[in-house]
N, C-alpha and C. Protein backbone atom coordinates (compact mmCIF):
# COMPACT_ATOMS: atom_id res chain seq x y z
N UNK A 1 53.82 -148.51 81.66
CA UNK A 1 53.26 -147.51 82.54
C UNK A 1 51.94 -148.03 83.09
N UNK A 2 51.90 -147.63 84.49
CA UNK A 2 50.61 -148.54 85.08
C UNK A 2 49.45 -146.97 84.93
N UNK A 3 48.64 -147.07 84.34
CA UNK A 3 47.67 -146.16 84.07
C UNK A 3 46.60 -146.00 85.15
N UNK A 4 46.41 -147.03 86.27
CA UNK A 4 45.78 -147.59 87.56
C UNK A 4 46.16 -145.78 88.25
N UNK A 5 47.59 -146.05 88.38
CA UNK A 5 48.19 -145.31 89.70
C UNK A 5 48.15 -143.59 88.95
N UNK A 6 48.29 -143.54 87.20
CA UNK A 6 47.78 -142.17 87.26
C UNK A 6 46.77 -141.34 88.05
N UNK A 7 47.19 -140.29 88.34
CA UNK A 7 46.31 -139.74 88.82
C UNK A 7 45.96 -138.44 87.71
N UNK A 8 45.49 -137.83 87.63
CA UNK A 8 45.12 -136.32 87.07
C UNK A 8 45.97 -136.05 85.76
N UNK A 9 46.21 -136.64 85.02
CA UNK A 9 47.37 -136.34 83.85
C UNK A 9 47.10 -135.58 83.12
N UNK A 10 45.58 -135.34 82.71
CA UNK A 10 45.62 -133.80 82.35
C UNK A 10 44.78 -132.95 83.24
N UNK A 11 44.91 -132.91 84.23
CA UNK A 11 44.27 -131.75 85.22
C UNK A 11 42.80 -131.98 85.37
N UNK A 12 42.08 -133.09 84.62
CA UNK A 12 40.75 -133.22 85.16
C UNK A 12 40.54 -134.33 86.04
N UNK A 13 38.80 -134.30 86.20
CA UNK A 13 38.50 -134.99 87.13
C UNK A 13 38.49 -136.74 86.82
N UNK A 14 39.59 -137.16 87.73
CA UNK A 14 39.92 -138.99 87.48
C UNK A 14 38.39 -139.81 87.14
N UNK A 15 37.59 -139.54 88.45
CA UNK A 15 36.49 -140.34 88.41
C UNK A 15 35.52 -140.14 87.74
N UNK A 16 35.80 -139.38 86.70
CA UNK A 16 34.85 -139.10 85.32
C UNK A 16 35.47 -139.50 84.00
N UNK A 17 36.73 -139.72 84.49
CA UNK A 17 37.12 -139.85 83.29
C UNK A 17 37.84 -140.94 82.46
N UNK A 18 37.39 -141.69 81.28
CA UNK A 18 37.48 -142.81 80.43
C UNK A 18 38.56 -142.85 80.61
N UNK A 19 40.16 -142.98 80.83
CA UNK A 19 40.99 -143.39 80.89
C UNK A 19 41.00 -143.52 82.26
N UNK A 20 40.91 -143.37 83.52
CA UNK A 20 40.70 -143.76 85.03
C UNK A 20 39.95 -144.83 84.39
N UNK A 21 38.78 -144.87 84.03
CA UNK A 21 37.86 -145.68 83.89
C UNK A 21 38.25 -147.01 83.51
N UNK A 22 39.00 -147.08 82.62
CA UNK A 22 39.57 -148.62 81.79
C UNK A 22 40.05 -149.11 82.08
N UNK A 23 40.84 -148.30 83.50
CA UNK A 23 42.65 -149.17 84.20
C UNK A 23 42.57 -150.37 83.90
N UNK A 24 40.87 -151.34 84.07
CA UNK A 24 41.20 -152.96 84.43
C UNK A 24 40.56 -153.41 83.07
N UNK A 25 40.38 -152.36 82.10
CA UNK A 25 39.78 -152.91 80.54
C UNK A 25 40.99 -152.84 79.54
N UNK A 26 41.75 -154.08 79.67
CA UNK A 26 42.87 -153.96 78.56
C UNK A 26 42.42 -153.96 76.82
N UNK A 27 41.28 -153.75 76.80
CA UNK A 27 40.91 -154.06 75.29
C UNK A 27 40.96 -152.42 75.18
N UNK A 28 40.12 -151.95 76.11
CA UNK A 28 39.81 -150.55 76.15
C UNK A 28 40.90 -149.41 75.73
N UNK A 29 42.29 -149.87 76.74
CA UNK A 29 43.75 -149.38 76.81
C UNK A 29 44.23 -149.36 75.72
N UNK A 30 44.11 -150.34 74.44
CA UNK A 30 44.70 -151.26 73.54
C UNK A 30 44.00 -149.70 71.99
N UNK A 31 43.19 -149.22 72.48
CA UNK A 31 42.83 -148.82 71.17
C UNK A 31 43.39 -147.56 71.05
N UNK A 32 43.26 -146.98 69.80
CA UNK A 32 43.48 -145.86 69.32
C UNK A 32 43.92 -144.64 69.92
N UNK A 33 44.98 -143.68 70.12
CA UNK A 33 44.83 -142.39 70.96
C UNK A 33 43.85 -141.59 71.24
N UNK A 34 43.50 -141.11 71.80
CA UNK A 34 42.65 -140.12 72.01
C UNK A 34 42.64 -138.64 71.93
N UNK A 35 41.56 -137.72 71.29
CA UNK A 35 42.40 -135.83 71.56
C UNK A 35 43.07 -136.06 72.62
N UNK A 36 43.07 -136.20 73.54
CA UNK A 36 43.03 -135.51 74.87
C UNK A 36 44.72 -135.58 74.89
N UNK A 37 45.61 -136.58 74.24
CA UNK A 37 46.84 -136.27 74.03
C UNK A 37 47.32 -134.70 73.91
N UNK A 38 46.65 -134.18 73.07
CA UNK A 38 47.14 -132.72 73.08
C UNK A 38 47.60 -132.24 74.25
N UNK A 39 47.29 -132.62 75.52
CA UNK A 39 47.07 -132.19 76.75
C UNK A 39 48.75 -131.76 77.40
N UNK A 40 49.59 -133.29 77.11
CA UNK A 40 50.76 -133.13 77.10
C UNK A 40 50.77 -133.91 78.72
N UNK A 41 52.10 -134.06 79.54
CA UNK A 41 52.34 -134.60 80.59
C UNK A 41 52.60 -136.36 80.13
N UNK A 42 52.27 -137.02 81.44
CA UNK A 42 52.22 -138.71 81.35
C UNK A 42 51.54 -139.39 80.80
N UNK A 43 50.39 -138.76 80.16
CA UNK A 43 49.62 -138.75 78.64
C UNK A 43 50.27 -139.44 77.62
N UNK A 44 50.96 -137.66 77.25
CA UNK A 44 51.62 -137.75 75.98
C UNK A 44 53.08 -138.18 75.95
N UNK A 45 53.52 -138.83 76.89
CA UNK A 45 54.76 -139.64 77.53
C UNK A 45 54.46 -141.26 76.66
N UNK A 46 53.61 -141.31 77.97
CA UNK A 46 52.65 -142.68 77.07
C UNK A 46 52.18 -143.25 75.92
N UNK A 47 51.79 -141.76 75.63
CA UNK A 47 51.47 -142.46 73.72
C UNK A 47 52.66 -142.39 72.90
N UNK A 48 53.58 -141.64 73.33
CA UNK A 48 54.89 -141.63 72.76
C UNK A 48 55.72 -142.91 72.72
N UNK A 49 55.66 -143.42 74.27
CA UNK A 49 56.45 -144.65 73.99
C UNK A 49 55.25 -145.66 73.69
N UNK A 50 54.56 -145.74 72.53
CA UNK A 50 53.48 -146.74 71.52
C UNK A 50 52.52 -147.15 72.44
N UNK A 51 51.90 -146.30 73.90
CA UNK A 51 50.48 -147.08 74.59
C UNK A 51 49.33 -146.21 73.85
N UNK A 52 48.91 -147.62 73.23
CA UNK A 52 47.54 -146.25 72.96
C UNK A 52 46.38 -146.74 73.36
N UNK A 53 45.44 -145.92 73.50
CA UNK A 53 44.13 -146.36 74.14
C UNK A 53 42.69 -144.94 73.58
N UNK A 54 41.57 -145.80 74.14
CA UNK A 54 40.56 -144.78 73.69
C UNK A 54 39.65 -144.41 74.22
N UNK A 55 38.38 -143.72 74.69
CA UNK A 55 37.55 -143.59 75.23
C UNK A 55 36.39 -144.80 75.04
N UNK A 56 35.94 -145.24 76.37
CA UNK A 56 35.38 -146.48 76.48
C UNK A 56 34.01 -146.13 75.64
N UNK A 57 32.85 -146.95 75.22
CA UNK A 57 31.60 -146.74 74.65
C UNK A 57 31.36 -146.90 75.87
N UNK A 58 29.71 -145.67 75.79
CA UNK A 58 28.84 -145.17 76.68
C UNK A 58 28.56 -146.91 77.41
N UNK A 59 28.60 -147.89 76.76
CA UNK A 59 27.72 -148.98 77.24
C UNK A 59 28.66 -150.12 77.98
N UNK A 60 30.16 -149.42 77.75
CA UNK A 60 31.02 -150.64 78.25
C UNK A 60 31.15 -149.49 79.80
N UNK A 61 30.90 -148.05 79.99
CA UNK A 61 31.27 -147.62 81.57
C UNK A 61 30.69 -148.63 82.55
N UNK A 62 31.74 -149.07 83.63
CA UNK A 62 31.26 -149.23 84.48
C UNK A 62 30.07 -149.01 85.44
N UNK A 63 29.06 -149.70 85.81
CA UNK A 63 27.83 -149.61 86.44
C UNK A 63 28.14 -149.28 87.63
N UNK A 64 27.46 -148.04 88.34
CA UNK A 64 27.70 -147.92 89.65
C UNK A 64 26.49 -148.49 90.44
N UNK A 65 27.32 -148.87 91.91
CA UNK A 65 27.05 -150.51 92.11
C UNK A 65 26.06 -149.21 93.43
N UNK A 66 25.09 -148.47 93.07
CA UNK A 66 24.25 -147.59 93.71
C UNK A 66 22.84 -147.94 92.35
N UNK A 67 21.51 -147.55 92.86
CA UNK A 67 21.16 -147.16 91.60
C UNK A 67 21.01 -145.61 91.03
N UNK A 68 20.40 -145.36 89.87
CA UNK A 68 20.29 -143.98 89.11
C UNK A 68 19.29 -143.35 90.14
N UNK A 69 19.24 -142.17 90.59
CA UNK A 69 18.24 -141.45 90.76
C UNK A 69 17.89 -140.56 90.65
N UNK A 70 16.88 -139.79 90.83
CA UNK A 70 16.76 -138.26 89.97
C UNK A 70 16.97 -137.24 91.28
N UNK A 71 17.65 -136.12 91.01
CA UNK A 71 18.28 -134.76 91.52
C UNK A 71 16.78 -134.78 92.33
N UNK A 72 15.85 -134.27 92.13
CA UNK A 72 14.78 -133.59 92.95
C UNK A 72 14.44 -134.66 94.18
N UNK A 73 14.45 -135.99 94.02
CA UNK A 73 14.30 -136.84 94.64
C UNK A 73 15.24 -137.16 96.05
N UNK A 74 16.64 -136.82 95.23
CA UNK A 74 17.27 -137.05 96.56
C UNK A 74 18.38 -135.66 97.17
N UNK A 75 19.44 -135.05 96.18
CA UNK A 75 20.03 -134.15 96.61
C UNK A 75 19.08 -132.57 96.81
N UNK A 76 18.43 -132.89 95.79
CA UNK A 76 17.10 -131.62 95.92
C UNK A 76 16.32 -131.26 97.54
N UNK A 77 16.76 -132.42 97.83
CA UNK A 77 15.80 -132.46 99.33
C UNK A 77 16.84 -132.39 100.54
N UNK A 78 18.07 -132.27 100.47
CA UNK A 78 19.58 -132.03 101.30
C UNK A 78 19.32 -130.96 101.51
N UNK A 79 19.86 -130.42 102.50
CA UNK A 79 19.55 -129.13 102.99
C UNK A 79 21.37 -128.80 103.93
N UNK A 80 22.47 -128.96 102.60
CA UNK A 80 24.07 -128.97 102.77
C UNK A 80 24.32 -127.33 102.83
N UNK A 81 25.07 -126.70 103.59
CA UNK A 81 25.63 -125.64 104.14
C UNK A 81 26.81 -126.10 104.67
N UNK A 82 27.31 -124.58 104.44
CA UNK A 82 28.58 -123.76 104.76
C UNK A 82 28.44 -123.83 106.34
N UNK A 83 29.60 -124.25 107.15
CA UNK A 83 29.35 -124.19 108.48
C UNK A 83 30.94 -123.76 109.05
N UNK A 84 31.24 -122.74 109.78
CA UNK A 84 32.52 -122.57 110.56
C UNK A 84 32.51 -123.28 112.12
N UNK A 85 33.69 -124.33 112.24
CA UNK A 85 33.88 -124.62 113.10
C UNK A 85 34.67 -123.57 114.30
N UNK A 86 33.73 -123.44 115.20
CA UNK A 86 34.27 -122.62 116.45
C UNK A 86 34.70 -122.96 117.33
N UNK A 87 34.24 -124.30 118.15
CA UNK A 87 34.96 -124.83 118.69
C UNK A 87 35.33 -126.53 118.86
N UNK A 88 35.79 -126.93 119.31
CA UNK A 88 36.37 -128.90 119.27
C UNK A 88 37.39 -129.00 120.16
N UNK A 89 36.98 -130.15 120.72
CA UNK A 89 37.15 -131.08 121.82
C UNK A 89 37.43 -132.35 121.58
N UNK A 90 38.40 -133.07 121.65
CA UNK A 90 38.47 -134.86 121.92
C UNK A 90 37.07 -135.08 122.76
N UNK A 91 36.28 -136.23 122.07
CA UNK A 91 35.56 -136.74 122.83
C UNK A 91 36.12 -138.29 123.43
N UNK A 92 35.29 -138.35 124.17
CA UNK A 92 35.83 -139.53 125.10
C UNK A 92 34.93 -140.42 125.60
N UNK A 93 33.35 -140.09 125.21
CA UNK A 93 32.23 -140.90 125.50
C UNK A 93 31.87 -141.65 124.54
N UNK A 94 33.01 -141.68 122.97
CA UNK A 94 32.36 -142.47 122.08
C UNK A 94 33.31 -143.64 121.84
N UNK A 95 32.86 -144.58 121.31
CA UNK A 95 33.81 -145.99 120.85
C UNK A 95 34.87 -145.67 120.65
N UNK A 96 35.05 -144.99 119.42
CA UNK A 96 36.44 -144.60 118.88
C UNK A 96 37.34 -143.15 119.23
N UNK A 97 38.18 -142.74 118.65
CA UNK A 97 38.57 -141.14 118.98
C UNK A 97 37.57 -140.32 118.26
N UNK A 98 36.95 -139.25 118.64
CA UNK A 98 36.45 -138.59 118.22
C UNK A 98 36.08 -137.43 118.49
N UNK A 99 35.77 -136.26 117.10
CA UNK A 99 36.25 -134.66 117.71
C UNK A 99 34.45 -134.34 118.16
N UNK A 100 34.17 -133.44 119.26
CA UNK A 100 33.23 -132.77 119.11
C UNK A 100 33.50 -131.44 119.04
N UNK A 101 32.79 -130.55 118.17
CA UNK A 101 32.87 -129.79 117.06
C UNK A 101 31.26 -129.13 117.15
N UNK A 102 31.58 -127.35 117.79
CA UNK A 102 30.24 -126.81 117.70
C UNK A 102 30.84 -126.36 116.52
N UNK A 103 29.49 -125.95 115.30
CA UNK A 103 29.96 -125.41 113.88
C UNK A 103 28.42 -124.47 113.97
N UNK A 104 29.26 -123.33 113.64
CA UNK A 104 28.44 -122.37 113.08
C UNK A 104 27.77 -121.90 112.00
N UNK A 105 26.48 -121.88 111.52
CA UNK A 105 26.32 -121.78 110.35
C UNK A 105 25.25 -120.08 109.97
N UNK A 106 25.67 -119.89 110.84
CA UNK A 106 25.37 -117.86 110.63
C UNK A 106 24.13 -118.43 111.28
N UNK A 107 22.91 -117.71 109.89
CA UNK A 107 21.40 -117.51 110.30
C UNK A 107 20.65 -119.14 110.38
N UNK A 108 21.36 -120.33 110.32
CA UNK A 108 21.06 -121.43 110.83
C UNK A 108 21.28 -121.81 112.34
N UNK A 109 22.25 -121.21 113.10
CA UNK A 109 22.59 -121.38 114.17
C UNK A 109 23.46 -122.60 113.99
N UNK A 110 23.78 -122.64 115.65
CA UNK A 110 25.26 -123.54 116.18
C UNK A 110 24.83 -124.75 116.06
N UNK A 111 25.39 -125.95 115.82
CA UNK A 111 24.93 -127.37 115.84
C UNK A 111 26.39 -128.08 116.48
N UNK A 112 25.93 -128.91 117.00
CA UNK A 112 27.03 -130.00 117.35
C UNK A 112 27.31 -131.09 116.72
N UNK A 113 28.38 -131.24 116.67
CA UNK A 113 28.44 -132.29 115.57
C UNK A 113 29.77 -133.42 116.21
N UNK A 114 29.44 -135.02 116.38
CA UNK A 114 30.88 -135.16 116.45
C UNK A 114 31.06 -136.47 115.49
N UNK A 115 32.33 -136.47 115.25
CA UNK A 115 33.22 -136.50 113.65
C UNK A 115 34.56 -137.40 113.94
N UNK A 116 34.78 -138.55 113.53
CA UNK A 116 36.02 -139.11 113.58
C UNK A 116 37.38 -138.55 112.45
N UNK A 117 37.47 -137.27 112.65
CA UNK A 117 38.48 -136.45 112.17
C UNK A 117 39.62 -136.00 112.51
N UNK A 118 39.80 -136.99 113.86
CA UNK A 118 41.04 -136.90 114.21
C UNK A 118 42.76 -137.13 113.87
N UNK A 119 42.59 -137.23 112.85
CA UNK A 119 44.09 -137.45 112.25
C UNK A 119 44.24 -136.02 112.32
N UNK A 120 43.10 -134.93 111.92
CA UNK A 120 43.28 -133.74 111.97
C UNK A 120 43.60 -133.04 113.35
N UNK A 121 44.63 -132.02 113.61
CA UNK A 121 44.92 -131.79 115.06
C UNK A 121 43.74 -130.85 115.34
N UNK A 122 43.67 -130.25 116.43
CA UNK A 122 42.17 -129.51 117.09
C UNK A 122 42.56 -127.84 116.33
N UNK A 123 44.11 -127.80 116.04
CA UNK A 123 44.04 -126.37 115.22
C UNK A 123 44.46 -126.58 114.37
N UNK A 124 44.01 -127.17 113.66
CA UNK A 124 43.12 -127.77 112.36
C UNK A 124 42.24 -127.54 112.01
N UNK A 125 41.21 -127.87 112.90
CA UNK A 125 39.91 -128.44 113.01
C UNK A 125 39.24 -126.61 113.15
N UNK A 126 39.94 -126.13 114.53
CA UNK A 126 39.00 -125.09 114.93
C UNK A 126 39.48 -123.42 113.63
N UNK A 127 38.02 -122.99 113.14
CA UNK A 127 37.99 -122.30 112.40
C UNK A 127 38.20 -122.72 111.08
N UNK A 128 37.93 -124.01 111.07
CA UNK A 128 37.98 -124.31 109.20
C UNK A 128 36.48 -124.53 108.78
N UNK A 129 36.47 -124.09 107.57
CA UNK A 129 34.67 -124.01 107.18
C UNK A 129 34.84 -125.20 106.40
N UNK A 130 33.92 -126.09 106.63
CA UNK A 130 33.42 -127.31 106.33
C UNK A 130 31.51 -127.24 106.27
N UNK A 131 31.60 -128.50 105.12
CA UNK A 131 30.16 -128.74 104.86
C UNK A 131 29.30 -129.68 105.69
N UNK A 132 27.98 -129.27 105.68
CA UNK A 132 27.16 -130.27 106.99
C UNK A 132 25.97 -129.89 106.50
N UNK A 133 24.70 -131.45 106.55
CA UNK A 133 23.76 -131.61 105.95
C UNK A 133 22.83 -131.35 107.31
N UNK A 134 22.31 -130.24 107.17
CA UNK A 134 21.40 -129.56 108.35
C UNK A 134 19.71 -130.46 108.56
N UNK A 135 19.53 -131.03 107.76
CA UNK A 135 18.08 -131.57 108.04
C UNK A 135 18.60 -133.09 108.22
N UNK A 136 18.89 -134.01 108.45
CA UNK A 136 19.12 -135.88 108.79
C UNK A 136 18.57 -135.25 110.08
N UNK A 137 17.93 -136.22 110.55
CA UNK A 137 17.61 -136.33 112.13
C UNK A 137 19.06 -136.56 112.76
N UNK A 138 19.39 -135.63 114.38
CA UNK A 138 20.11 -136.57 115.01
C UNK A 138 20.46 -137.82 115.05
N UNK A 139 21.69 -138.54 115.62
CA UNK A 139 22.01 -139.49 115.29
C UNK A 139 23.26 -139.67 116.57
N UNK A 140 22.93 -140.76 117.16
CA UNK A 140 22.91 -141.23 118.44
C UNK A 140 24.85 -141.89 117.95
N UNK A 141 25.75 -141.38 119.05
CA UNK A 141 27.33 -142.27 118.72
C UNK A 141 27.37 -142.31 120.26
N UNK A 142 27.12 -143.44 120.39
CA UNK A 142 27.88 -144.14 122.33
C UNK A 142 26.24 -143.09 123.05
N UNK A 143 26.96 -142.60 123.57
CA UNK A 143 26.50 -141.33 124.69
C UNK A 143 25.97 -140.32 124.54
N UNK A 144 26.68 -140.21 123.19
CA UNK A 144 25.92 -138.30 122.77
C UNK A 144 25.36 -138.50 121.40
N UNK A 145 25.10 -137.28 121.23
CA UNK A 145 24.35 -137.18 120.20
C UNK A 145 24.63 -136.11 119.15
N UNK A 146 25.11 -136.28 117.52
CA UNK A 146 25.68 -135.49 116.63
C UNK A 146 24.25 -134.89 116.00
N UNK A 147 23.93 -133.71 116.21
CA UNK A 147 22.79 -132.81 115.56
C UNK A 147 23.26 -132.53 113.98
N UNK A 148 24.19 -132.50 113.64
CA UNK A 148 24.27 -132.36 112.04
C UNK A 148 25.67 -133.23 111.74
N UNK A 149 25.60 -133.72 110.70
CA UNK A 149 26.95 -134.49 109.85
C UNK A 149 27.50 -133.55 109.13
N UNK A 150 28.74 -133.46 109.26
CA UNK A 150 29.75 -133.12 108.61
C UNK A 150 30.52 -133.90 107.47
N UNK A 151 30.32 -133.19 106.18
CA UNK A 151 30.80 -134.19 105.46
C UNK A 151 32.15 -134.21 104.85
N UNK A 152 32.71 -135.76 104.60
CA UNK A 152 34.23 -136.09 104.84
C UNK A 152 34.12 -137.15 103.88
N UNK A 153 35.44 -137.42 103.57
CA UNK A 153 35.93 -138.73 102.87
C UNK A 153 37.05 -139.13 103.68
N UNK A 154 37.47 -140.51 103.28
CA UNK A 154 38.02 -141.09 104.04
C UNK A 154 39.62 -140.80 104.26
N UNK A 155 40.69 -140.71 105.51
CA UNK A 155 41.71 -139.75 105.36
C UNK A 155 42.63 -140.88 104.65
N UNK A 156 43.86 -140.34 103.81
CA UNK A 156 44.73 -141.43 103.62
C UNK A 156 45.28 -141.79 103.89
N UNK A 157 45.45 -143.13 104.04
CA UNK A 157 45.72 -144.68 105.07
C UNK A 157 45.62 -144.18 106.41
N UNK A 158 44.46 -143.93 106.68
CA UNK A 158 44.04 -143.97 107.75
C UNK A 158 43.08 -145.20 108.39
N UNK A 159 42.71 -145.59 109.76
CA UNK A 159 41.66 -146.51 109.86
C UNK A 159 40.89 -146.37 109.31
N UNK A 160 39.77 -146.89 108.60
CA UNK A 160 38.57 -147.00 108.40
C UNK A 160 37.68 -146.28 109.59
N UNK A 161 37.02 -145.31 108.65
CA UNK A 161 36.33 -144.40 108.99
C UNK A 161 36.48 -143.50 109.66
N UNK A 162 38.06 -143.28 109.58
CA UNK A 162 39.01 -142.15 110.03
C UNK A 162 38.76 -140.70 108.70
N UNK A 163 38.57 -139.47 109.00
CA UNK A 163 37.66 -138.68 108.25
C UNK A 163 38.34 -137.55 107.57
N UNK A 164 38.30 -137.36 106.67
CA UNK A 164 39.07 -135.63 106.53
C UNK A 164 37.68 -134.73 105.63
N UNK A 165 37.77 -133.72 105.89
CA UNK A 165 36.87 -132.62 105.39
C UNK A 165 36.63 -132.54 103.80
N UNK A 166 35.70 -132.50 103.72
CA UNK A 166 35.14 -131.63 102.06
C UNK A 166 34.80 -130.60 103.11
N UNK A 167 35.74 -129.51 102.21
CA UNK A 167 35.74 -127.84 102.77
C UNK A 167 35.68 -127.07 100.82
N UNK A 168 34.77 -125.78 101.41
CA UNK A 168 35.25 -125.07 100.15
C UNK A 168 36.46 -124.69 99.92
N UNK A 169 36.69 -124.93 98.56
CA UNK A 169 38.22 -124.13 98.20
C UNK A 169 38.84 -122.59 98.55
N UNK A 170 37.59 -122.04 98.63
CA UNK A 170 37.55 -120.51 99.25
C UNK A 170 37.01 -119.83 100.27
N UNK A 171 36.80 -118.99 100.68
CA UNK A 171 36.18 -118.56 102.13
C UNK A 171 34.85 -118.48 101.38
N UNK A 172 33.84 -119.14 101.82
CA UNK A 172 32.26 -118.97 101.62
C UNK A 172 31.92 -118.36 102.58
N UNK A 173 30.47 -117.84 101.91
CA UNK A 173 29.92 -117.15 103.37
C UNK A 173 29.12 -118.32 104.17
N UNK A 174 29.28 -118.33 105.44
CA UNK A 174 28.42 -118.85 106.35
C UNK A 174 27.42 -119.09 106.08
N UNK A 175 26.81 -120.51 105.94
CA UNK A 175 25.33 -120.67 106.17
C UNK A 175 25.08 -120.85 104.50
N UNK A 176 25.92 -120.55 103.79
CA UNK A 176 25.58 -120.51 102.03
C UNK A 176 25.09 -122.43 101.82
N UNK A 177 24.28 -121.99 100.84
CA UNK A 177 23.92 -123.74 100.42
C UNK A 177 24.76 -124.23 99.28
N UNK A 178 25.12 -125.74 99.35
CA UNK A 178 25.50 -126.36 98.25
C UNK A 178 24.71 -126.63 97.48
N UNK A 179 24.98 -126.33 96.05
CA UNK A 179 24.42 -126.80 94.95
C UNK A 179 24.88 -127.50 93.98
């Protein structure tokens, strides 16, 4: 069983967690079961047919290739909201395809924003609440100019720097901050 291509085997989060973590540490894989078997699924599939493995030491996790920094310093000073997209347009003045996107954020007001999110269709796009970091200075693409970023990860197998939404899971209110 390739433990790489698991995804979620017991319902938590992959990129926190010591077995995501080891895919390429076969010593790591090699040890002892772990609780977390209890869990049941491709887990407990796995340890069944004799893979066992264990939670890595604090000192063998992987280093993230960013450095450490402290909350007040950098996300403390983000100023991320709840924003409803009202309206979007194909733009056509920038390098690549790209949506422009007025987004509403209640008692912040309208911002423009444009976003290589086009894998997404325009009713898609229009009326989905998505997140956007209200204080970055403008920021210049070709011709125009995006007043707030919208934030996205990358879509799957899509081009590079082709975009899909971090949206709340639920209807937020407008204008609410991330924390």
């Amino acid at each position: 069983m390739d433990f790489f291509q698991m995804t979620a085997p017991c319902g938590l989060d992959c990129f926190n967690c010591h077995f995501y973590l080891a895919h390429e540490d076969k010593e790591a894989r090699k040890l002892r079961p772990s609780p977390l078997a209890s869990l049941g699924g491709p887990l407990v599939q796995a340890l069944q047919e004799g893979v066992t493995f264990s939670f890595i030491e604090d000192n063998k996790m992987p280093k993230s290739p960013k450095p450490i920094v402290s909350f007040e310093d950098t996300f403390d000073k983000l100023d991320i909201r709840v924003g409803k997209v009202v309206d979007v347009e194909l733009e056509n003045q920038t390098n690549k395809p790209t949506y422009k996107m007025v987004v509403d954020f209640g008692k912040f007001g309208r911002r423009i924003s444009y976003g290589r999110f086009t894998s997404h269709t325009i009713e898609e796009v229009k009326n989905r609440l998505v997140l956007g970091v209200l204080n970055f200075e403008p920021r210049q693409m070709g011709t125009v100019t995006s007043e707030v970023l919208i934030v996205g990860t990358q879509f799957p197998k899509a081009e590079s720097g082709e975009a899909t939404f971090v949206s709340p899971a639920v209807n937020s209110k407008i204008g609410s901050k991330l924390f």
